[in-house]
C-alpha atoms as a PDB file:
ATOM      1  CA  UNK A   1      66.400 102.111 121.338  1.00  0.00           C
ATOM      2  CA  UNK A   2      68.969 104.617 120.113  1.00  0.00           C
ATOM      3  CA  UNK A   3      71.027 105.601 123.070  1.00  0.00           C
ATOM      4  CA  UNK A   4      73.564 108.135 123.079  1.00  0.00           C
ATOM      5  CA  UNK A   5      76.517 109.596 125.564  1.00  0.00           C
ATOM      6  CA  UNK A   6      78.653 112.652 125.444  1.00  0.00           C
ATOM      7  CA  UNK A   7      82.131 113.184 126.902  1.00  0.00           C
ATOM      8  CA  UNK A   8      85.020 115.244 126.814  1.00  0.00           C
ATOM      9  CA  UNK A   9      83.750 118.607 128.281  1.00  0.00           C
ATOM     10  CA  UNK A  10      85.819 120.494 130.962  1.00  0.00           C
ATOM     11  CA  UNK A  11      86.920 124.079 131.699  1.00  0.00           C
ATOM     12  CA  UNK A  12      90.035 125.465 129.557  1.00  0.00           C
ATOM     13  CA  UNK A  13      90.495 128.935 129.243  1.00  0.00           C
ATOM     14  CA  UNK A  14      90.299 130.872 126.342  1.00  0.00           C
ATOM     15  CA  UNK A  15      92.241 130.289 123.398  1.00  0.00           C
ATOM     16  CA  UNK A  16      92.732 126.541 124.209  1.00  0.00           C
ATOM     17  CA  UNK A  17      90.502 123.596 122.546  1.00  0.00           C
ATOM     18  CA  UNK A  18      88.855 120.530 123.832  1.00  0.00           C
ATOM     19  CA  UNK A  19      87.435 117.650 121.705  1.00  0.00           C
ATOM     20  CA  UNK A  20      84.330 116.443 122.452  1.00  0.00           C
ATOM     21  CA  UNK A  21      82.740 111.980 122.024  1.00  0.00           C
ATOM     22  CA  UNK A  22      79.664 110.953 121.558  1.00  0.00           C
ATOM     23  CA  UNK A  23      78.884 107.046 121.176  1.00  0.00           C
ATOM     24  CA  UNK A  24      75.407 106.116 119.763  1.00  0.00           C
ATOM     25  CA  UNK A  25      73.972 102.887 120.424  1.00  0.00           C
ATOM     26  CA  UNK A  26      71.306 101.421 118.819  1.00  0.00           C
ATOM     27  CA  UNK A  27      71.297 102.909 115.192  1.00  0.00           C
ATOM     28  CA  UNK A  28      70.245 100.825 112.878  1.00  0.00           C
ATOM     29  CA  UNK A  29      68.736 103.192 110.153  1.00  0.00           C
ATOM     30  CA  UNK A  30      70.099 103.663 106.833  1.00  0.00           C
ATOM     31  CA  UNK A  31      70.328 107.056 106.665  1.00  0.00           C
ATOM     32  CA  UNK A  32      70.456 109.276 109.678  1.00  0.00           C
ATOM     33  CA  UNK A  33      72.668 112.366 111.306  1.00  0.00           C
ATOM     34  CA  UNK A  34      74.504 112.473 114.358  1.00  0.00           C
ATOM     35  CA  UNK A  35      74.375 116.189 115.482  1.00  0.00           C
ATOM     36  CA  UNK A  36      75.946 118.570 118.088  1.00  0.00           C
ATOM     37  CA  UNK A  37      73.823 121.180 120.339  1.00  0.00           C
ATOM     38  CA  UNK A  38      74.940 123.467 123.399  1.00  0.00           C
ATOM     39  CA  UNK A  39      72.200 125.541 125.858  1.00  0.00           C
ATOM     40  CA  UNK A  40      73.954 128.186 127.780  1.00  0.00           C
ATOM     41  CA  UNK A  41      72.090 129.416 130.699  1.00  0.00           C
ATOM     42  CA  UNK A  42      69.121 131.397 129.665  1.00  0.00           C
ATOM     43  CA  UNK A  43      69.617 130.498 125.896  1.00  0.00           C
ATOM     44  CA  UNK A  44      67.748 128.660 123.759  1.00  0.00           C
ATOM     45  CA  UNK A  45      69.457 125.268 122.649  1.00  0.00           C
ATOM     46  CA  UNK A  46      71.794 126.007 119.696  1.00  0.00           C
ATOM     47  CA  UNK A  47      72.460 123.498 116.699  1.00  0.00           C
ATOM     48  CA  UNK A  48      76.109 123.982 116.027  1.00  0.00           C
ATOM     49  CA  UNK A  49      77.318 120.843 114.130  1.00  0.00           C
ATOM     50  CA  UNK A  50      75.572 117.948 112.520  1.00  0.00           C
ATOM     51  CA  UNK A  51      77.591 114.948 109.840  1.00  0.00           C
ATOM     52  CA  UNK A  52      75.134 112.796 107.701  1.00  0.00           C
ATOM     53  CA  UNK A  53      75.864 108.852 107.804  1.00  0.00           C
ATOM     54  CA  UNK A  54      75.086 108.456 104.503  1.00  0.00           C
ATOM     55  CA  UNK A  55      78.425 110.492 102.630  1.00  0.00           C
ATOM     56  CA  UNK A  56      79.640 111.978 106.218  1.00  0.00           C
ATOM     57  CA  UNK A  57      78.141 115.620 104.693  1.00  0.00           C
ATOM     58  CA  UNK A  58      78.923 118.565 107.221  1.00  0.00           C
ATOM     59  CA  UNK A  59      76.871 121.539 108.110  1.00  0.00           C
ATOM     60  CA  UNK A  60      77.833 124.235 110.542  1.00  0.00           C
ATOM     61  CA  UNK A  61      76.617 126.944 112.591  1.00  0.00           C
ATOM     62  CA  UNK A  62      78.314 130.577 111.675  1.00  0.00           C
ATOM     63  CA  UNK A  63      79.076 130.928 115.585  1.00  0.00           C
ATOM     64  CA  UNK A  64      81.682 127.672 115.152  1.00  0.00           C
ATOM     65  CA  UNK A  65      82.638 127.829 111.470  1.00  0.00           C
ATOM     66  CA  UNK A  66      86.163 127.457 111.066  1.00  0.00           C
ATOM     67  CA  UNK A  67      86.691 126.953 114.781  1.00  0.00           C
ATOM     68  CA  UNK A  68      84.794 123.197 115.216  1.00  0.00           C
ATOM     69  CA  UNK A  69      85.338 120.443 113.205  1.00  0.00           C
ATOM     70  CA  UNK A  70      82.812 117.401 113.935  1.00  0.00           C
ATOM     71  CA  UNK A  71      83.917 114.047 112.455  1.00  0.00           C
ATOM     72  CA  UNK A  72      82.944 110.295 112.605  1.00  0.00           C
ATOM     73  CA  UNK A  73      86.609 108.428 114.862  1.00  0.00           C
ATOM     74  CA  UNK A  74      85.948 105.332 113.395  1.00  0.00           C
ATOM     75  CA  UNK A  75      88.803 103.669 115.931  1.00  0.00           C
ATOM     76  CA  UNK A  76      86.844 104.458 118.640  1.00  0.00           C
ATOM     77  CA  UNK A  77      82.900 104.064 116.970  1.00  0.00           C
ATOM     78  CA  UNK A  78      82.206 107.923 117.813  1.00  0.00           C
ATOM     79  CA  UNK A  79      81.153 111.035 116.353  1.00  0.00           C
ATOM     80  CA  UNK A  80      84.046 113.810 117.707  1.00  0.00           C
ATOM     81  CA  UNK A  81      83.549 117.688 117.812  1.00  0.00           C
ATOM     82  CA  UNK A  82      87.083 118.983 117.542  1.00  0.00           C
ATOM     83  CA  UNK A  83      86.940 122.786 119.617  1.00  0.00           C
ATOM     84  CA  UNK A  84      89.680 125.232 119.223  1.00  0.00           C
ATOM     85  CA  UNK A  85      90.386 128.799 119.795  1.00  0.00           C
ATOM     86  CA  UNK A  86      87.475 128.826 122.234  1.00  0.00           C
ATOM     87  CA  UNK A  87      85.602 131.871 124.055  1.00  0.00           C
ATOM     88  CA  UNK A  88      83.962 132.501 126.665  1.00  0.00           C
ATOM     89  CA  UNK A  89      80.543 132.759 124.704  1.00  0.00           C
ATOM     90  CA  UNK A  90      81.414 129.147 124.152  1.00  0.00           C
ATOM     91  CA  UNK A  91      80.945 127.941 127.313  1.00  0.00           C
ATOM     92  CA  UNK A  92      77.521 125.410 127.815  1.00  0.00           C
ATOM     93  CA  UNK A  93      76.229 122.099 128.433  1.00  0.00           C
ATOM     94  CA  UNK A  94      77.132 120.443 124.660  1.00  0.00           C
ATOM     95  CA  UNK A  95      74.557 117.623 123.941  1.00  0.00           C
ATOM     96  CA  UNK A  96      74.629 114.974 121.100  1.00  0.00           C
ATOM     97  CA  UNK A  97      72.099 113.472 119.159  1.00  0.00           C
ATOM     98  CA  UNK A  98      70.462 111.500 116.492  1.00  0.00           C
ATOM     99  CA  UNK A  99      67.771 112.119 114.194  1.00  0.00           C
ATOM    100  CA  UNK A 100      67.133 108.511 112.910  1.00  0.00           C
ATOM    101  CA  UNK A 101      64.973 110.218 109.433  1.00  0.00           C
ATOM    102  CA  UNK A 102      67.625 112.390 108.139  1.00  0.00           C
ATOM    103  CA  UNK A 103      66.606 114.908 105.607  1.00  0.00           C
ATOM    104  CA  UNK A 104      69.082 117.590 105.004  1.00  0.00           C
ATOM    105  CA  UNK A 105      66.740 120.314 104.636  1.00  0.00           C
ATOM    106  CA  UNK A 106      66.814 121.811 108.876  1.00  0.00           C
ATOM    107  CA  UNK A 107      70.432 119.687 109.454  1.00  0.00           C
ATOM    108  CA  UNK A 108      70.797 122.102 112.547  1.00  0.00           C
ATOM    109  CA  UNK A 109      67.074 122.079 113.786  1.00  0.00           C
ATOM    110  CA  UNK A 110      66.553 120.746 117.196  1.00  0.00           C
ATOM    111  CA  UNK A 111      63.246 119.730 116.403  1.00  0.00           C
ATOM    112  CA  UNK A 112      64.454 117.050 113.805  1.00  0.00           C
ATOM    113  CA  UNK A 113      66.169 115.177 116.350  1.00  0.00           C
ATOM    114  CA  UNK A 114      64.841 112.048 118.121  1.00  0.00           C
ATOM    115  CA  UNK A 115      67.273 110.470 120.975  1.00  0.00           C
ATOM    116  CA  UNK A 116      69.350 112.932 122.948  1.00  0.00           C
ATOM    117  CA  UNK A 117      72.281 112.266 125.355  1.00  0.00           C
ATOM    118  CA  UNK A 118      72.160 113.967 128.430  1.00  0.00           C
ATOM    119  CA  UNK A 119      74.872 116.394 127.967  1.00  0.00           C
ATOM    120  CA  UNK A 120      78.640 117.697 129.419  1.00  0.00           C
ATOM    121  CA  UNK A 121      79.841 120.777 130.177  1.00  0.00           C
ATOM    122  CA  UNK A 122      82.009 122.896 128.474  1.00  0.00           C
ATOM    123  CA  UNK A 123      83.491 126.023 130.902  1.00  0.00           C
ATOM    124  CA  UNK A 124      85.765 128.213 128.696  1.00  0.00           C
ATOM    125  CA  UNK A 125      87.501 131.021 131.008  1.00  0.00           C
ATOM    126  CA  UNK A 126      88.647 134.173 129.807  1.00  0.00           C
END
């Protein structure tokens, strides 16, 4: 069972930058993506950042590019998403997860994904 948990989130205020951790458990498949969402209240859940396991491939939402940087921390076994120069449009519950079939075609799709964590809250103030 592929388990994963988020941390990291708090409330910074605008401008600042806060680096998100998820650890997966459980992932055993070749070839799979670890991938960052966020759901703001009364949004739809947004695929922002996703790295493939297989050459650590990248793909980014326009709303982050240049401002997030997700990465696999090998020290610590995670998959981080570096924040900076946050906004206030930035601020939402930030979930990880896995999709265990990867296929780079919808990297950002929240559909494609099969194990979520259960998310941590990111409060930027302006």
């Amino acid at each position: 069972e592929v388990q994963l948990v988020e941390s990291g989130g708090g409330l910074v205020q605008a401008g600042g930058s806060l680096r998100l951790s998820c650890a997966a458990s459980g992932l055993t498949f070749a070839v799979y993506a670890i991938g960052w969402f966020r759901q703001a209240p009364g949004k739809e859940r947004e695929g922002i950042a996703c790295i493939s396991s297989s050459d650590g491939s990248t793909w980014y939402a326009d709303s982050v590019k240049g401002r997030f940087t997700i990465s696999n921390n090998n020290a610590k076994n995670t998959v981080d998403l570096q924040m900076n120069s946050l906004k206030s449009e930035d601020t939402a519950v930030y979930y990880c997860a896995a999709d265990v079939l990867f296929v780079s075609t919808t990297p950002l799709s929240a559909s494609e994904y099969d194990a979520w964590g259960r998310g941590t809250q990111v409060t930027v103030s302006s």
